[in-house]
N, C-alpha and C. Protein backbone atom coordinates (compact mmCIF):
# COMPACT_ATOMS: atom_id res chain seq x y z
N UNK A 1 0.83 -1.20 0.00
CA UNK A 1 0.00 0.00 0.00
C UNK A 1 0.87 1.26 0.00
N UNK A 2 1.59 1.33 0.94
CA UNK A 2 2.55 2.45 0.84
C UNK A 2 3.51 2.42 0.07
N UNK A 3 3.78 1.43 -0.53
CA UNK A 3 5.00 1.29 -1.43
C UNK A 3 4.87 1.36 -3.19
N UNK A 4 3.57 2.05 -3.29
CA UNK A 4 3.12 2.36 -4.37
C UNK A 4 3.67 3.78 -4.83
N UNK A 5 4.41 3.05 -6.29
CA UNK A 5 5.03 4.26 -6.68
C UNK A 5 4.54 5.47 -7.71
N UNK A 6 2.86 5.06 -7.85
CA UNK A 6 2.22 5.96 -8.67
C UNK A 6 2.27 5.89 -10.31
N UNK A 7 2.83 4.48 -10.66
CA UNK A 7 3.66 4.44 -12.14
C UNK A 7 2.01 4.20 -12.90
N UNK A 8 1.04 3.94 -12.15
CA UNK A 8 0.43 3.84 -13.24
C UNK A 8 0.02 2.21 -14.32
N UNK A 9 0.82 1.65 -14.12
CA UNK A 9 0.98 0.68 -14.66
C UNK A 9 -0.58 -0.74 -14.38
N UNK A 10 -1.07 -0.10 -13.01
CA UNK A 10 -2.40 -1.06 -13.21
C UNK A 10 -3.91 -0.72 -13.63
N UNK A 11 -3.87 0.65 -14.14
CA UNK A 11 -5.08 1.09 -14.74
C UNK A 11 -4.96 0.87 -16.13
N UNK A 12 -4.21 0.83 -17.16
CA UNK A 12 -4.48 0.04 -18.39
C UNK A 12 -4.88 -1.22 -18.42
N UNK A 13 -4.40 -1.44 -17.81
CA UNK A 13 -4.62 -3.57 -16.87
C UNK A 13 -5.87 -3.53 -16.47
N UNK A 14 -7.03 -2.73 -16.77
CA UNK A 14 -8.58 -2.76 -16.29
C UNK A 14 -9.57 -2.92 -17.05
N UNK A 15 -9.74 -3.99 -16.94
CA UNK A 15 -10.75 -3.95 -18.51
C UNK A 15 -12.30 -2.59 -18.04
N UNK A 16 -12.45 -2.30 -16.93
CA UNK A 16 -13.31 -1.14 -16.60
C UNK A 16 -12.97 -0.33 -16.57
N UNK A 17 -11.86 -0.25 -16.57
CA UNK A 17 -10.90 1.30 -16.95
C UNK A 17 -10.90 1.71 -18.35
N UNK A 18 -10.50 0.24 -19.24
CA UNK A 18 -11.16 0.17 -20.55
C UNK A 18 -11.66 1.10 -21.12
N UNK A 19 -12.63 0.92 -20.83
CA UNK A 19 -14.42 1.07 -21.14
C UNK A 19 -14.46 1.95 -20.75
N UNK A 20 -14.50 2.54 -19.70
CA UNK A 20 -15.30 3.82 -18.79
C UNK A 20 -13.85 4.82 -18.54
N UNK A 21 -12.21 5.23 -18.90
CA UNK A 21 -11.46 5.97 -18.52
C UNK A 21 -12.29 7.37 -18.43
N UNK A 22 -13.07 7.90 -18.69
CA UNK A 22 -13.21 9.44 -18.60
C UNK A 22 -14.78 9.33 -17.23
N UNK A 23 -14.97 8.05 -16.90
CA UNK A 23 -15.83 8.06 -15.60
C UNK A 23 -15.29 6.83 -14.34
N UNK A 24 -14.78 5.95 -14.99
CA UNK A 24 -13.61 5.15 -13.67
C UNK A 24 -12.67 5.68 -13.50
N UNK A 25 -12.51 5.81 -11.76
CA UNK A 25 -11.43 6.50 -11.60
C UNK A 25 -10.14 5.34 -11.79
N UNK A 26 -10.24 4.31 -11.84
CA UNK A 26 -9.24 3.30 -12.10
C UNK A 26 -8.64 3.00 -10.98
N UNK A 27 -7.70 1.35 -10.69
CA UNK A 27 -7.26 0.94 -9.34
C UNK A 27 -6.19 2.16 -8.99
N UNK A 28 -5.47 2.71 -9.85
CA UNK A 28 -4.28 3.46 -9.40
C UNK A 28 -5.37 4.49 -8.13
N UNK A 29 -5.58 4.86 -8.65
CA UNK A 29 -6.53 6.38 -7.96
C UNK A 29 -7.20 5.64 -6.65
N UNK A 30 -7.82 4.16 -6.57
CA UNK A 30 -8.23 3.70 -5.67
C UNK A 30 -7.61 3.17 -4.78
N UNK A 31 -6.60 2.85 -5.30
CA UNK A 31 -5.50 2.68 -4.27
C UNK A 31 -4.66 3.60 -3.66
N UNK A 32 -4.51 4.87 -4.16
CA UNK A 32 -4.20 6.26 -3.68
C UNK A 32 -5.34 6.76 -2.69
N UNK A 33 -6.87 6.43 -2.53
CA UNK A 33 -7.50 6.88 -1.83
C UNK A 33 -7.59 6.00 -0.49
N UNK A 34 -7.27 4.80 -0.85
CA UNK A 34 -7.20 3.66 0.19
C UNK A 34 -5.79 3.99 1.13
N UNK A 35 -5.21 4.53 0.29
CA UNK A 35 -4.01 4.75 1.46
C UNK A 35 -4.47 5.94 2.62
N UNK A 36 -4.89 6.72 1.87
CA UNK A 36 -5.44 7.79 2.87
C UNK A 36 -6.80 7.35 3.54
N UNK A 37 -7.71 6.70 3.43
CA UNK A 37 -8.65 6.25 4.37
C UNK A 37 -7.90 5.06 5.71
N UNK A 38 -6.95 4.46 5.25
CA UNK A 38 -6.48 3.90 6.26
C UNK A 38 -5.49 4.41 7.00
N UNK A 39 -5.32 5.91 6.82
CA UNK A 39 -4.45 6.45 7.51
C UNK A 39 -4.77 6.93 8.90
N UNK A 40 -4.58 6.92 10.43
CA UNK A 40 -5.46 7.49 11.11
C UNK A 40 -5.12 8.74 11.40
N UNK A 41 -4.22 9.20 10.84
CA UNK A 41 -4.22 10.57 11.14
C UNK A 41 -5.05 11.15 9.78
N UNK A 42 -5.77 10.84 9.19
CA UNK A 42 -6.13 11.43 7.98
C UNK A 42 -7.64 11.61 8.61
N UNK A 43 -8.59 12.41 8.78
CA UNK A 43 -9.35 12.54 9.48
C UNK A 43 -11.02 13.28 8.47
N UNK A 44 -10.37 13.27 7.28
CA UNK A 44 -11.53 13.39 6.29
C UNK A 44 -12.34 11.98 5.66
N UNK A 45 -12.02 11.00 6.04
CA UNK A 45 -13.09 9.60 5.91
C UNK A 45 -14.06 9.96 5.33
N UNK A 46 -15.34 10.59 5.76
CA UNK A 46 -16.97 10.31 5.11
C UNK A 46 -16.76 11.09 3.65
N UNK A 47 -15.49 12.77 3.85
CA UNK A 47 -15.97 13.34 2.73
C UNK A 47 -15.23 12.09 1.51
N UNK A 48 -14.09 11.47 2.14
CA UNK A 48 -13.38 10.67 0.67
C UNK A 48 -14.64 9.50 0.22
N UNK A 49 -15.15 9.15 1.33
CA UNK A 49 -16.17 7.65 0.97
C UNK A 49 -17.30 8.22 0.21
N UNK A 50 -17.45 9.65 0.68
CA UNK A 50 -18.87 10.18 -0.63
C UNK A 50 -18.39 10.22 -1.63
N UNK A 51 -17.18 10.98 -1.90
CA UNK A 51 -16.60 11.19 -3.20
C UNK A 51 -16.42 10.19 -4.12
N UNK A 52 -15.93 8.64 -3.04
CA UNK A 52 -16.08 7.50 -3.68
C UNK A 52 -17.24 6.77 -4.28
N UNK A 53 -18.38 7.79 -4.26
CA UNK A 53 -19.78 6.77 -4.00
C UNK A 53 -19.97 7.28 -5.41
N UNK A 54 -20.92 6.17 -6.03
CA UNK A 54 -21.65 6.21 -7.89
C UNK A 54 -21.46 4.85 -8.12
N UNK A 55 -22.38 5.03 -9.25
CA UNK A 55 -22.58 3.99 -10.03
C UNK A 55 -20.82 3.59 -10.98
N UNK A 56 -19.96 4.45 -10.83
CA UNK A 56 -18.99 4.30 -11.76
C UNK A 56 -17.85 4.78 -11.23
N UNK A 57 -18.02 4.84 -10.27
CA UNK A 57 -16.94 4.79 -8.63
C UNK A 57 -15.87 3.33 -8.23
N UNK A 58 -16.69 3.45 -7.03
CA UNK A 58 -15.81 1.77 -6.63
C UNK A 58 -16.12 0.69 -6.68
N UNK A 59 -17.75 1.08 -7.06
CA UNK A 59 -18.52 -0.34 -7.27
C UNK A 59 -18.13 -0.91 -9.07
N UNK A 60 -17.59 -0.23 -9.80
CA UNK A 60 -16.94 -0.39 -11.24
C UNK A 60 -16.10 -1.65 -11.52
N UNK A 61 -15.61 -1.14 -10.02
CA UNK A 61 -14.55 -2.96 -10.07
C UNK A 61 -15.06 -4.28 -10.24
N UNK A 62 -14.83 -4.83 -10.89
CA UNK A 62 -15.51 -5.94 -11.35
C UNK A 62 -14.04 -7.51 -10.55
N UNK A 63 -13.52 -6.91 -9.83
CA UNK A 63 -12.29 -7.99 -9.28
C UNK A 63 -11.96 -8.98 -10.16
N UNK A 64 -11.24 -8.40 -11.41
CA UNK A 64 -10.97 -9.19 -12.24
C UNK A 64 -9.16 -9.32 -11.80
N UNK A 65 -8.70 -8.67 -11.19
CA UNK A 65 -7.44 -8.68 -10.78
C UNK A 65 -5.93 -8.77 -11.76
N UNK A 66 -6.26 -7.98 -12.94
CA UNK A 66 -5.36 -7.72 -13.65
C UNK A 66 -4.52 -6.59 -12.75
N UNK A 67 -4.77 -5.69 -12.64
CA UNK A 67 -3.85 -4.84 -11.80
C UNK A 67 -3.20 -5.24 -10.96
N UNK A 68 -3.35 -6.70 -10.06
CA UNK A 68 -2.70 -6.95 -9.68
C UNK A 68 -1.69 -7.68 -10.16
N UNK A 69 -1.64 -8.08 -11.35
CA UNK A 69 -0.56 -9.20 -11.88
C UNK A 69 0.24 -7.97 -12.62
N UNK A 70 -0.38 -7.01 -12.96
CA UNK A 70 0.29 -5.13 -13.39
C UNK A 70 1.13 -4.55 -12.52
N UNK A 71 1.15 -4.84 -11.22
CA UNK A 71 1.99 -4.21 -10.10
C UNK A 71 3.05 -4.41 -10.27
N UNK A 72 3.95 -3.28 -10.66
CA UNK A 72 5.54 -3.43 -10.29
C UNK A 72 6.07 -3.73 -9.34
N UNK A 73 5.20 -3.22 -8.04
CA UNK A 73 6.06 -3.46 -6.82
C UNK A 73 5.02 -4.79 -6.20
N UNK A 74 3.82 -5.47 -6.62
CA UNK A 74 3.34 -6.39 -6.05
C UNK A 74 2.07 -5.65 -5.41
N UNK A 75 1.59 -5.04 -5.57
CA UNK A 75 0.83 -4.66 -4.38
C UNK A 75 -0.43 -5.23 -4.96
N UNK A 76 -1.85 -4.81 -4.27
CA UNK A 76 -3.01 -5.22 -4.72
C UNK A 76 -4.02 -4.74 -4.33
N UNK A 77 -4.23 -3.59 -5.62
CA UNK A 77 -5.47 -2.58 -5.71
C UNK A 77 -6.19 -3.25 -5.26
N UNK A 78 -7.09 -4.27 -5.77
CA UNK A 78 -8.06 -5.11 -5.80
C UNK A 78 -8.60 -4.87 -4.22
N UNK A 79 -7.75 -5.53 -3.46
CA UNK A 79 -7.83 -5.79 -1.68
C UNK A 79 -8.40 -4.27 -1.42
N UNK A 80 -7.27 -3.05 -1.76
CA UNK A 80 -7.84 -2.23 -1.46
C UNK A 80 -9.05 -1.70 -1.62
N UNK A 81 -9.10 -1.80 -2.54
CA UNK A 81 -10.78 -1.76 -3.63
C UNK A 81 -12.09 -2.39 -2.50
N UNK A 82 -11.59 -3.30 -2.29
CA UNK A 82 -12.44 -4.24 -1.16
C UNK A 82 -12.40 -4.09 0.28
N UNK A 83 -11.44 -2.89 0.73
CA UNK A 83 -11.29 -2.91 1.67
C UNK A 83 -12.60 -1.24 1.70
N UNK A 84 -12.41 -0.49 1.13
CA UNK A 84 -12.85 0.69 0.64
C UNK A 84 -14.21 0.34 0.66
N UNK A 85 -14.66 -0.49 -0.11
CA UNK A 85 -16.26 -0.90 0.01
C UNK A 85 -16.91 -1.13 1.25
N UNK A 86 -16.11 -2.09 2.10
CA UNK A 86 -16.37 -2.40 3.16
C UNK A 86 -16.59 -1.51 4.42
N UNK A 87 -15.77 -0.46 4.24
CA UNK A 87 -15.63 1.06 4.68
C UNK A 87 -16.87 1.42 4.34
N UNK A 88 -17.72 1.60 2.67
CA UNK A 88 -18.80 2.52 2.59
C UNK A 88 -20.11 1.63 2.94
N UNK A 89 -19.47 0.26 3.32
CA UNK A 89 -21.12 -0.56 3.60
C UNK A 89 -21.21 -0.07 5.15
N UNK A 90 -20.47 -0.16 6.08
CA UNK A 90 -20.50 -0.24 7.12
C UNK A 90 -21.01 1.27 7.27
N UNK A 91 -20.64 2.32 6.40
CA UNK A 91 -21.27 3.80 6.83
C UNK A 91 -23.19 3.72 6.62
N UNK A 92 -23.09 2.69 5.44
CA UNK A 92 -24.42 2.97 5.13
C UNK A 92 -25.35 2.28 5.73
N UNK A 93 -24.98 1.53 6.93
CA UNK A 93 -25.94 0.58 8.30
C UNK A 93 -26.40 1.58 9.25
């Protein structure tokens, strides 16, 4: 998660990135927001999880897990992706 170097390299690797680049924000970007929701000193949570919310948001991911076999350094949008959801289900109980 932190060792993401921003290259970019797992949002071509999306077949929903594909399709939708000018309305998916793509794993790179979701995994840039996942770092900061799990940060605890980062203390803006609800406004990033609204921002995350749509039809063509985070629910876009279809966990096909190309980005992860795309990672230069190994990491795995995907998890984050899933970790992020789990974040906006639990707001919406």
């Amino acid at each position: 998660l932190w060792e993401c170097i921003l290259c970019g390299c797992c949002s071509p690797s999306c077949p929903s990135f594909w399709w939708n680049p000018e309305k998916f924000l793509g794993p790179q970007a979701l995994l840039s927001s996942w770092r900061f929701l799990a940060d605890s000193r980062d203390q803006a949570d609800d406004e990033r999880l609204d921002d995350l919310d749509g039809p063509y948001k985070i629910f876009r991911c279809h966990t096909i897990m190309n980005c992860v076999d795309a990672c230069p350094k190994h990491l795995n949008p995907t998890q984050a992706i899933g970790h992020i959801r789990n974040l906006m289900l639990k707001k919406s109980v």
